[in-house]
Protein backbone atom coordinates (compact mmCIF):
# COMPACT_ATOMS: atom_id res chain seq x y z
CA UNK A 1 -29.81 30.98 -0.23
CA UNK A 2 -33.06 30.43 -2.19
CA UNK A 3 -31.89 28.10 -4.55
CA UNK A 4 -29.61 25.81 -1.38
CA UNK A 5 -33.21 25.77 0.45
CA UNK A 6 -34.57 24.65 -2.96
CA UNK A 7 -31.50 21.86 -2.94
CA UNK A 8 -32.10 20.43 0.49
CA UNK A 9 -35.69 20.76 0.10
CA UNK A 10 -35.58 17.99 -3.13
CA UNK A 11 -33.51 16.04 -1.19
CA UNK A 12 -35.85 15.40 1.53
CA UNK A 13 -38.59 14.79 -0.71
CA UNK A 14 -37.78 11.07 -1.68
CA UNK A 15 -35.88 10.18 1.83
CA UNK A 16 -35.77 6.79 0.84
CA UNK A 17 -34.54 6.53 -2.45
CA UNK A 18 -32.03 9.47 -1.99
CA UNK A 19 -31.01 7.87 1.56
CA UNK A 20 -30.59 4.53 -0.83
CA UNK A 21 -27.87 6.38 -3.30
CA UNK A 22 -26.58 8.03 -0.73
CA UNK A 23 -25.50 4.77 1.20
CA UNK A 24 -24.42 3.21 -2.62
CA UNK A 25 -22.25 6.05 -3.11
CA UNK A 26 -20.83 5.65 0.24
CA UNK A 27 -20.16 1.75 -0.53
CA UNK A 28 -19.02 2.26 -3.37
CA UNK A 29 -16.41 5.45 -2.87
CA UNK A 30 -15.07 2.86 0.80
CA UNK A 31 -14.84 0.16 -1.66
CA UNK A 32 -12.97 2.16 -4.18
CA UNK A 33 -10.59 3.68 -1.23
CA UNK A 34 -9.68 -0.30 -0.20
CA UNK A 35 -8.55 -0.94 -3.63
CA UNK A 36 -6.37 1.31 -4.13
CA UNK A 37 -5.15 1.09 -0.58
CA UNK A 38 -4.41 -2.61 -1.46
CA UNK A 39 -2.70 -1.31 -4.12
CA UNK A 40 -0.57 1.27 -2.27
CA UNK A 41 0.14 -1.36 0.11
CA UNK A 42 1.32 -3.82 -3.06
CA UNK A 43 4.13 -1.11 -3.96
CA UNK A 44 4.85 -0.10 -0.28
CA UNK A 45 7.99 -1.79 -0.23
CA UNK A 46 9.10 -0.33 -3.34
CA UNK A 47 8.19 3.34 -2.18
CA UNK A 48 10.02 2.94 1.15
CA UNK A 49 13.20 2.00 -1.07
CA UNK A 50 16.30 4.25 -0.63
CA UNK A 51 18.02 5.60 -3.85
CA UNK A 52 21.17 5.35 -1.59
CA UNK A 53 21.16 1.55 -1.49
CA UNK A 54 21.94 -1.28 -4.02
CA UNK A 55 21.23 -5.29 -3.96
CA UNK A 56 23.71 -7.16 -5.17
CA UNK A 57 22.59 -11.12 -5.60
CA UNK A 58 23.01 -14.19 -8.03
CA UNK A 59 22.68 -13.65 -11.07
CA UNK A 60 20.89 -16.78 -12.08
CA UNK A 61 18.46 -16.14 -9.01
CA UNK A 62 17.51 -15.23 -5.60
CA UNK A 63 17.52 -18.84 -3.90
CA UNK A 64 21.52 -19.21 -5.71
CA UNK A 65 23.88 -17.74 -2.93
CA UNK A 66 27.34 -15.53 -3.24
CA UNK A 67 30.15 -16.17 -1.47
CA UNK A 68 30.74 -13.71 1.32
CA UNK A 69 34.65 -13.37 0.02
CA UNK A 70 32.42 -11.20 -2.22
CA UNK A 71 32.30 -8.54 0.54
CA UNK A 72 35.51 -6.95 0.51
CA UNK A 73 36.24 -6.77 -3.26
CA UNK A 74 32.21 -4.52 -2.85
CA UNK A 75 33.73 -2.55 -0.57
CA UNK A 76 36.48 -1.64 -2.74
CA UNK A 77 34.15 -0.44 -5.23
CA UNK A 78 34.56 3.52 -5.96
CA UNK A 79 31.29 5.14 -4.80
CA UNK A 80 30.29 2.19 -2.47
CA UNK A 81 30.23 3.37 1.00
CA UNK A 82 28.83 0.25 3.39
CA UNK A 83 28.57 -3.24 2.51
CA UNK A 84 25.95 -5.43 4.71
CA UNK A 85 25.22 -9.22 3.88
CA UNK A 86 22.12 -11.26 4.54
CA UNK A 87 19.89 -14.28 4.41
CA UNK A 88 16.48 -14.84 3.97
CA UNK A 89 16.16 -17.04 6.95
CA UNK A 90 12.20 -18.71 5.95
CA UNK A 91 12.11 -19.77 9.86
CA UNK A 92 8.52 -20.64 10.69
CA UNK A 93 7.14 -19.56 14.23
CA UNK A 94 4.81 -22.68 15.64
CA UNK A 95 2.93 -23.06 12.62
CA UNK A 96 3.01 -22.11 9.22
CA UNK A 97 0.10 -19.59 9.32
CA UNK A 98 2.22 -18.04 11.57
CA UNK A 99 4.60 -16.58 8.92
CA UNK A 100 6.55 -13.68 8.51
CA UNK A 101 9.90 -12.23 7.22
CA UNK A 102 12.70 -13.28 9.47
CA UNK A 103 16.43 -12.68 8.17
CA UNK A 104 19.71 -13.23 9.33
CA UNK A 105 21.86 -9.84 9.04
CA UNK A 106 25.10 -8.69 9.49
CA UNK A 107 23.88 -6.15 12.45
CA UNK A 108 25.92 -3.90 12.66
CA UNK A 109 26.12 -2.43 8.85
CA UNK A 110 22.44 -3.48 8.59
CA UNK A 111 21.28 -1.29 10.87
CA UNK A 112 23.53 1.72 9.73
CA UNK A 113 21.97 1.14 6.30
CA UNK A 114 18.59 1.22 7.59
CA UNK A 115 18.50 4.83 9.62
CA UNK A 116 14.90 4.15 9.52
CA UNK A 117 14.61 0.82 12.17
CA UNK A 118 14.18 3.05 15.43
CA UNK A 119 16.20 0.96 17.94
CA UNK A 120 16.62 2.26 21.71
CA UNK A 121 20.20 2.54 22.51
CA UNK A 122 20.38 0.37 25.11
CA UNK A 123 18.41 -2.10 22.89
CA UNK A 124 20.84 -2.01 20.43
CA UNK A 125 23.51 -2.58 22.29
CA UNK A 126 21.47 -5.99 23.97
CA UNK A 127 21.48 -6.84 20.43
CA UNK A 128 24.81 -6.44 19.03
CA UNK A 129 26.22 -7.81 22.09
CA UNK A 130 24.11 -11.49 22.25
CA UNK A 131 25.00 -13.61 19.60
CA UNK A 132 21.81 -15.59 19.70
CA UNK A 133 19.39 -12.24 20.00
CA UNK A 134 16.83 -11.00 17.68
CA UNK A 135 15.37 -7.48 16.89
CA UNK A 136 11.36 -7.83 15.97
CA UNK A 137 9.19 -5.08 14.82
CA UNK A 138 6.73 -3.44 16.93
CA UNK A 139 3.72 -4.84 15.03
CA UNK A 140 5.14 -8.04 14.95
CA UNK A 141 5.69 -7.97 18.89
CA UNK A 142 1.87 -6.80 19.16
CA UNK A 143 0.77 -9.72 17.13
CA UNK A 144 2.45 -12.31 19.58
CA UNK A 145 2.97 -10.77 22.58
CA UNK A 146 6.29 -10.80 22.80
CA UNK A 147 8.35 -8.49 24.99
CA UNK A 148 12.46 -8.21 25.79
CA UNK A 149 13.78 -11.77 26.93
CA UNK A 150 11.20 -13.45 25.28
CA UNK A 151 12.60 -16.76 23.72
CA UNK A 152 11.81 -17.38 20.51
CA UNK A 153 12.33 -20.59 18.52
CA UNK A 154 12.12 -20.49 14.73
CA UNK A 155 11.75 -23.90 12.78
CA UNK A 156 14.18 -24.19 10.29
CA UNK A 157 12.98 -24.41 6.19
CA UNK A 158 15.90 -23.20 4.60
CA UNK A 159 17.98 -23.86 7.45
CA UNK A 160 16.99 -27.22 8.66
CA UNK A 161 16.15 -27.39 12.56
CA UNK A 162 15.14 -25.68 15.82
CA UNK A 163 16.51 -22.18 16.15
CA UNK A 164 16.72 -20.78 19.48
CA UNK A 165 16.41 -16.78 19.57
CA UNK A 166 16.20 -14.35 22.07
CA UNK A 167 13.79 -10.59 22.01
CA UNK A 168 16.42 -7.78 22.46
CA UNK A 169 14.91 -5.21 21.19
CA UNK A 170 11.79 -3.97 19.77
CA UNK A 171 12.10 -1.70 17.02
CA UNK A 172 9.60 0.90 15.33
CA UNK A 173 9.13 2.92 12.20
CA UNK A 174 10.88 6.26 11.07
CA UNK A 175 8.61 6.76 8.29
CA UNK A 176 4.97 5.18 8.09
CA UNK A 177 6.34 2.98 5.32
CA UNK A 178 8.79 1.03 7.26
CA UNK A 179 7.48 -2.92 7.54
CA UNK A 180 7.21 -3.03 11.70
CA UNK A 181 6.82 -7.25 10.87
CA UNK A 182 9.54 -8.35 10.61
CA UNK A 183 12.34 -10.27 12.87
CA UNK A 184 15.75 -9.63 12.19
CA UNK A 185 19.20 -12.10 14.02
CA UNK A 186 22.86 -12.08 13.15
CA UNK A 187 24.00 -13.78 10.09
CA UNK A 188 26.98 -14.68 12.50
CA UNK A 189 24.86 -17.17 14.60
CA UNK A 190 23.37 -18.64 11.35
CA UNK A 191 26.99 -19.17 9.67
CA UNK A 192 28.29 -20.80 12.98
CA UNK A 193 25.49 -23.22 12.79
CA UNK A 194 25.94 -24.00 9.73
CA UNK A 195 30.02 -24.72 9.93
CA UNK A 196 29.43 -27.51 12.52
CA UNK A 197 26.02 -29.16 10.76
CA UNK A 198 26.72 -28.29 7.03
CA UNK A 199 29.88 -27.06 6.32
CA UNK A 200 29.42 -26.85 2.43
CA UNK A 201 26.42 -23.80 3.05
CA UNK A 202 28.66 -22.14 5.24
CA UNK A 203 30.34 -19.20 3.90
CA UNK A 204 27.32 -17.95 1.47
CA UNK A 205 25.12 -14.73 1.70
CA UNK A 206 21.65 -14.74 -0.07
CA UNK A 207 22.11 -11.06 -1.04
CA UNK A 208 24.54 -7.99 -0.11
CA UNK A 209 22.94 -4.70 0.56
CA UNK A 210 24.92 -1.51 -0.58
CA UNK A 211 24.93 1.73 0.73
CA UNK A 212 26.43 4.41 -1.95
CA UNK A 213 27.49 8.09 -1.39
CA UNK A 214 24.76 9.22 -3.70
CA UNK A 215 21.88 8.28 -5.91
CA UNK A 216 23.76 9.61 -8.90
CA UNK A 217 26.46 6.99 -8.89
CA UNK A 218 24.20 4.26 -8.44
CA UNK A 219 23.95 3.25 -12.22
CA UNK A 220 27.84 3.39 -12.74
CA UNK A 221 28.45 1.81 -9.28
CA UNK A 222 25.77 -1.44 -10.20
CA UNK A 223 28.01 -1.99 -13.36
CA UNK A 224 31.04 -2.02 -11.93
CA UNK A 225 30.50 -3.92 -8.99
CA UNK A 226 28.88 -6.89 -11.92
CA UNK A 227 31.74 -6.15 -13.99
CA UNK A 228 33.97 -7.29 -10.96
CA UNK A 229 32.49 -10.45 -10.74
CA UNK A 230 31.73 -11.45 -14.45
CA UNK A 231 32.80 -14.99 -15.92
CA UNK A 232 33.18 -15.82 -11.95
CA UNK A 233 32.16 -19.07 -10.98
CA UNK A 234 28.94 -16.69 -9.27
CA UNK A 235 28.27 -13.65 -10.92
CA UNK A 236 26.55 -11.03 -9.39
CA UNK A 237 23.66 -8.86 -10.73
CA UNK A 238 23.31 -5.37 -8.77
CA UNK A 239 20.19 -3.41 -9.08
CA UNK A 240 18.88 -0.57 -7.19
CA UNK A 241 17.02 -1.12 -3.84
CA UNK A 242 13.84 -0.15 -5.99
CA UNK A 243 13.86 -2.09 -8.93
CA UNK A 244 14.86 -4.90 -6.53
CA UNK A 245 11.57 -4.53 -4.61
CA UNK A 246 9.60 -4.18 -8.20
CA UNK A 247 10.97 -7.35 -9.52
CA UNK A 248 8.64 -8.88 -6.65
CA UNK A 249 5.70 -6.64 -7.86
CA UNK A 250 6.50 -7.73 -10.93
CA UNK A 251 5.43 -10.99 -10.46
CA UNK A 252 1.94 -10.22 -9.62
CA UNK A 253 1.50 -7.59 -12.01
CA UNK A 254 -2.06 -9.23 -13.50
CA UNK A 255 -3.26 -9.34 -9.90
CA UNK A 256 -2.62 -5.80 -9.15
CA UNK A 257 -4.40 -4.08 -12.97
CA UNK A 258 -7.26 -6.54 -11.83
CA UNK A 259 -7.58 -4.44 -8.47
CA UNK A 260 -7.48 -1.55 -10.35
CA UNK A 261 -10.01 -2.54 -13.14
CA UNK A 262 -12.40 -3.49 -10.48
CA UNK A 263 -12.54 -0.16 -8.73
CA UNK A 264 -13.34 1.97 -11.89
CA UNK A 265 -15.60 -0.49 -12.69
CA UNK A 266 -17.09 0.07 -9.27
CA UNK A 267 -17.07 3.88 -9.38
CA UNK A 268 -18.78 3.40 -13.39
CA UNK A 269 -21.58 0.94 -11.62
CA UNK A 270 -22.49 3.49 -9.18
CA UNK A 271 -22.52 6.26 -11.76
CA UNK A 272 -25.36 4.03 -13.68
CA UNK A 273 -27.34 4.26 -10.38
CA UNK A 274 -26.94 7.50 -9.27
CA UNK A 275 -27.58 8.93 -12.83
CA UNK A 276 -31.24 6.90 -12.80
CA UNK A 277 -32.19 8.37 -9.06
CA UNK A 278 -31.47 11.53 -11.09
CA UNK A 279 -33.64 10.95 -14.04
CA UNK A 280 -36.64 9.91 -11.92
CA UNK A 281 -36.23 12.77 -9.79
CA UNK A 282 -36.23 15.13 -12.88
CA UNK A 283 -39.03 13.22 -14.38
CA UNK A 284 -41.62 13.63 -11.77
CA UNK A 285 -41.17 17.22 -11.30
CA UNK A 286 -41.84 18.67 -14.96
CA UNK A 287 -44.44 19.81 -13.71
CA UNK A 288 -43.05 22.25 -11.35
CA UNK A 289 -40.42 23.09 -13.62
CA UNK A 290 -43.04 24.32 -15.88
CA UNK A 291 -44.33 26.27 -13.09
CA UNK A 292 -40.84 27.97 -12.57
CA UNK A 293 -40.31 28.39 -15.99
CA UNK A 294 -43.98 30.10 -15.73
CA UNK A 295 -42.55 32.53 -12.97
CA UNK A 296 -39.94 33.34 -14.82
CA UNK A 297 -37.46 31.25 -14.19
CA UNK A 298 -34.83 30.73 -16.77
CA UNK A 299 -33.51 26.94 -18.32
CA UNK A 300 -30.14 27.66 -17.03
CA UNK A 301 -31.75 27.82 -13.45
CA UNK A 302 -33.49 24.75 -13.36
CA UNK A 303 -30.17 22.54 -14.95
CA UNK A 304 -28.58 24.48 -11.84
CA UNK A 305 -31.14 22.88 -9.09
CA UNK A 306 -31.02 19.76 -10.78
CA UNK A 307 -27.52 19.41 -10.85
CA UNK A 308 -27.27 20.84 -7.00
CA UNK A 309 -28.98 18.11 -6.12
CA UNK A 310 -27.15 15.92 -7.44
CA UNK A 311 -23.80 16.89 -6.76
CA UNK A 312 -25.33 17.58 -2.90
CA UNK A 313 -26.20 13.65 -3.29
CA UNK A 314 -22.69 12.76 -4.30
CA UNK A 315 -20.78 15.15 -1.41
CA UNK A 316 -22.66 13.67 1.42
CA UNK A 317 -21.86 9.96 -0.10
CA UNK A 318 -18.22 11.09 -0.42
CA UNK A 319 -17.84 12.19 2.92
CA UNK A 320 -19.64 9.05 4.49
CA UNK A 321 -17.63 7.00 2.27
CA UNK A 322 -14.63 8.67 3.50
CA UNK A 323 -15.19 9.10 6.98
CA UNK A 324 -15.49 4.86 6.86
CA UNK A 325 -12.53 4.40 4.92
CA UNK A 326 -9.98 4.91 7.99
CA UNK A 327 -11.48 2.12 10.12
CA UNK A 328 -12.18 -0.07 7.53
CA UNK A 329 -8.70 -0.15 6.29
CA UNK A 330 -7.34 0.07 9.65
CA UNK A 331 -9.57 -3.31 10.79
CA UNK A 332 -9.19 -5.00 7.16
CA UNK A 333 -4.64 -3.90 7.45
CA UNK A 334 -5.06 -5.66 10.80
CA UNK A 335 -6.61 -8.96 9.47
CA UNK A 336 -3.77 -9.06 6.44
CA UNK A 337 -1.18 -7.92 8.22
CA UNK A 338 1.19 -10.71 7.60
CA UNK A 339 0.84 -9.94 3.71
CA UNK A 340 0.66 -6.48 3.78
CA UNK A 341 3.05 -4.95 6.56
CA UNK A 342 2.22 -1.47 5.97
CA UNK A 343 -1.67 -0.84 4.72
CA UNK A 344 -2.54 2.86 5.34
CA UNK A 345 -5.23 4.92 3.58
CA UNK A 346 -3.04 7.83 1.92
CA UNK A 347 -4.31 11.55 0.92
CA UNK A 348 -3.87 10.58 -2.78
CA UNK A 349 -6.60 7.66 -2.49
CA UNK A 350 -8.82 10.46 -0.30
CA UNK A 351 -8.45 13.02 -3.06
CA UNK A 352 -9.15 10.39 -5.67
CA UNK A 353 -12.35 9.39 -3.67
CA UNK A 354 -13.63 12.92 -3.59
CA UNK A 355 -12.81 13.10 -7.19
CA UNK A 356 -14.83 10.29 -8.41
CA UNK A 357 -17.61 10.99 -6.09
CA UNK A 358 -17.56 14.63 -7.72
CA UNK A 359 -17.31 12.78 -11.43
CA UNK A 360 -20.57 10.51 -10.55
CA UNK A 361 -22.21 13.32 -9.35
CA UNK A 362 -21.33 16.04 -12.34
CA UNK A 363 -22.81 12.70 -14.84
CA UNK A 364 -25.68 11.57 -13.37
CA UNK A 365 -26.84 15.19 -13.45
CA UNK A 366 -26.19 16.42 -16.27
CA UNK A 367 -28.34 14.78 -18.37
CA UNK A 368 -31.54 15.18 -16.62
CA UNK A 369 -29.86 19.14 -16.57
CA UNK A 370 -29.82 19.69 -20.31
CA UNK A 371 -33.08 18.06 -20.80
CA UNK A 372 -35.36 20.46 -17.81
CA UNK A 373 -33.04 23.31 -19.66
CA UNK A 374 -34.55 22.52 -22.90
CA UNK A 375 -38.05 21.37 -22.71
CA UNK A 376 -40.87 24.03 -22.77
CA UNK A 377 -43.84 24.86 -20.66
CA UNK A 378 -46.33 23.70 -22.62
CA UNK A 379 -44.72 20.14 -23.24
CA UNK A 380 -43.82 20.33 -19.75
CA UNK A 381 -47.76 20.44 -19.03
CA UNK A 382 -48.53 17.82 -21.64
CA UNK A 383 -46.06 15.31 -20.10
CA UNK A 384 -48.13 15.35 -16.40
CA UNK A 385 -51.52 15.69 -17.79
């Protein structure tokens, strides 16, 4: 109890300056938990992924289509259990700020694949029954104020021209990682289109999702569904659900080690400041040190106030820091929505906070520790006379 009333007691001395490194800390452990949030919310599609479910697509590339024939000879596959097809649709919604993912879907299958899209029954069967309706996710709905029997128009980019859709259901998340943004019609409605205005992109599916009976088939079951396909006029090039969603990552790989250089750097910059609050601290009260030291007071003692104050400096940062991370990332998920779906703070990036806030605090005492250990009464004195 004596040496905690000792603690607190240096920490009110300097209010200003400790208040000062307190708030830095704070900043800089919030700034440190929206980093890596942004970077959780970089690989959230790839952590909602399914080892259940394959992509088959072009092999040349995405924007090359497959011809839907394709379907059946999947579905003949050994291990392969459902076969759904789709199309990134690209539609834009009034303007092109207004963007977000919109595909066309075989419906039925889709949504058996996807256990996770929470659809009302009687929503789902609104859905599957109108050839022209839409599912939307509930963020997505939030963001525009749509509601059932809303019409919706999407401007063609892909698909050149005005497509009329109707809201038939709203649809939320299983798990927190499912992407509430996007808008999902029938590839039907899309392919019927397409028959009477271009016949010649009729008939073609941007990708084929696979569900398999289980994740240890999925390797054998890739091959031989490519292997079906191979010296076709199309060939195919299956991949798990996973890697699928990394090849995206992928892309903007520099991007994301930038993020994460920037928030030890961060953390490291902090350290620097909290370590010199320390030093001055330790600095200006030699002379009581050599007063303790006087009383009887060992070296080990006085490293142990010294670095209680500093770790007590570090703790109340963390927890401010913390405590602001939740609306922070809630308000700054909210403005990015349409590029990050799914941007929540997770208990990894808390317990990473709390360990670098522990890290900055264990440095930028220990120095100013070892030294009020070592040093004797006598050159204690000398140093304040």
């Amino acid at each position: 109890m004596l040496t905690l009333r000792f603690i607190l007691k240096n920490l009110s001395r300097h209010k200003l300056r400790n208040t000062l490194t307190i708030v830095g800390i704070a900043v800089s452990v919030l700034s440190f938990g929206l980093l890596r949030t942004t970077v959780d919310a970089w690989y959230a599609g790839v952590e909602a992924s399914s080892s259940t479910r394959l992509v088959t697509r072009n092999s040349i590339s995405l924007i090359f289509s497959l011809p839907v024939s394709y379907e059946e000879r999947i579905r003949a596959v050994d291990g392969v259990a459902v076969v759904s097809r789709g199309n990134w649709f690209g539609g834009v919604y009034i303007d092109e700020k207004d963007f977000f993912p919109n595909f066309a879907v075989d419906a039925r299958t889709y949504l058996a694949l996807y256990p996770e899209i929470q659809l009302p029954d009687d929503q789902k069967a609104s859905f599957l029954r109108d050839r022209k309706g839409c599912i939307v996710g509930a963020k997505l709905a939030k963001r525009f104020g749509w509601k059932l029997g809303d019409p919706v128009t999407l401007k063609g980019t892909i698909f050149p021209g005005n497509w009329g859709l109707t809201v038939r259901g709203i649809y939320t998340g299983r798990d927190k990682g499912t992407d509430e943004t996007q808008l999902l019609f029938h590839w039907d409605y899309l392919n019927e289109t397409l028959k009477k205005t271009t016949p010649r992109r009729a008939d073609q599916v941007g990708f084929f999702m696979i569900g398999i009976e289980s994740a240890d088939v999925a390797a054998s079951t890739a091959l031989a569904i490519d292997a079906r396909f191979k010296n076709s006029l199309a060939e195919t090039l299956t991949e798990t659900e996973k890697a699928f969603q990394m090849s995206f990552v992928a892309m903007s790989g520099a991007i994301v080690a930038a993020i994460r250089i920037v928030s030890l750097l961060v953390i490291v910059i902090i350290m620097a400041v909290a370590a010199n609050t320390m030093a001055m601290s330790a600095r200006e009260r030699m002379g009581e040190f050599a007063a303790l030291k006087t009383l009887g007071f060992g070296g080990g003692y006085l490293a142990l106030l010294i670095l209680g104050e500093s770790m007590a400096i570090a703790v109340i940062g963390c927890a401010l820091g913390c405590a602001l991370t939740f609306p922070a990332a809630a308000a700054f998920g909210q403005a990015v929505s349409q590029f990050f779906p799914v941007f929540q703070v997770s208990m990894l990036t808390v317990g990473l906070q709390g360990a670098s806030a522990l890290v900055v605090g264990l440095v930028a005492g220990i120095i100013p520790a070892v030294r009020a250990q070592g040093i004797g009464i006598a050159e204690a004195l000398r140093r304040i006379a």
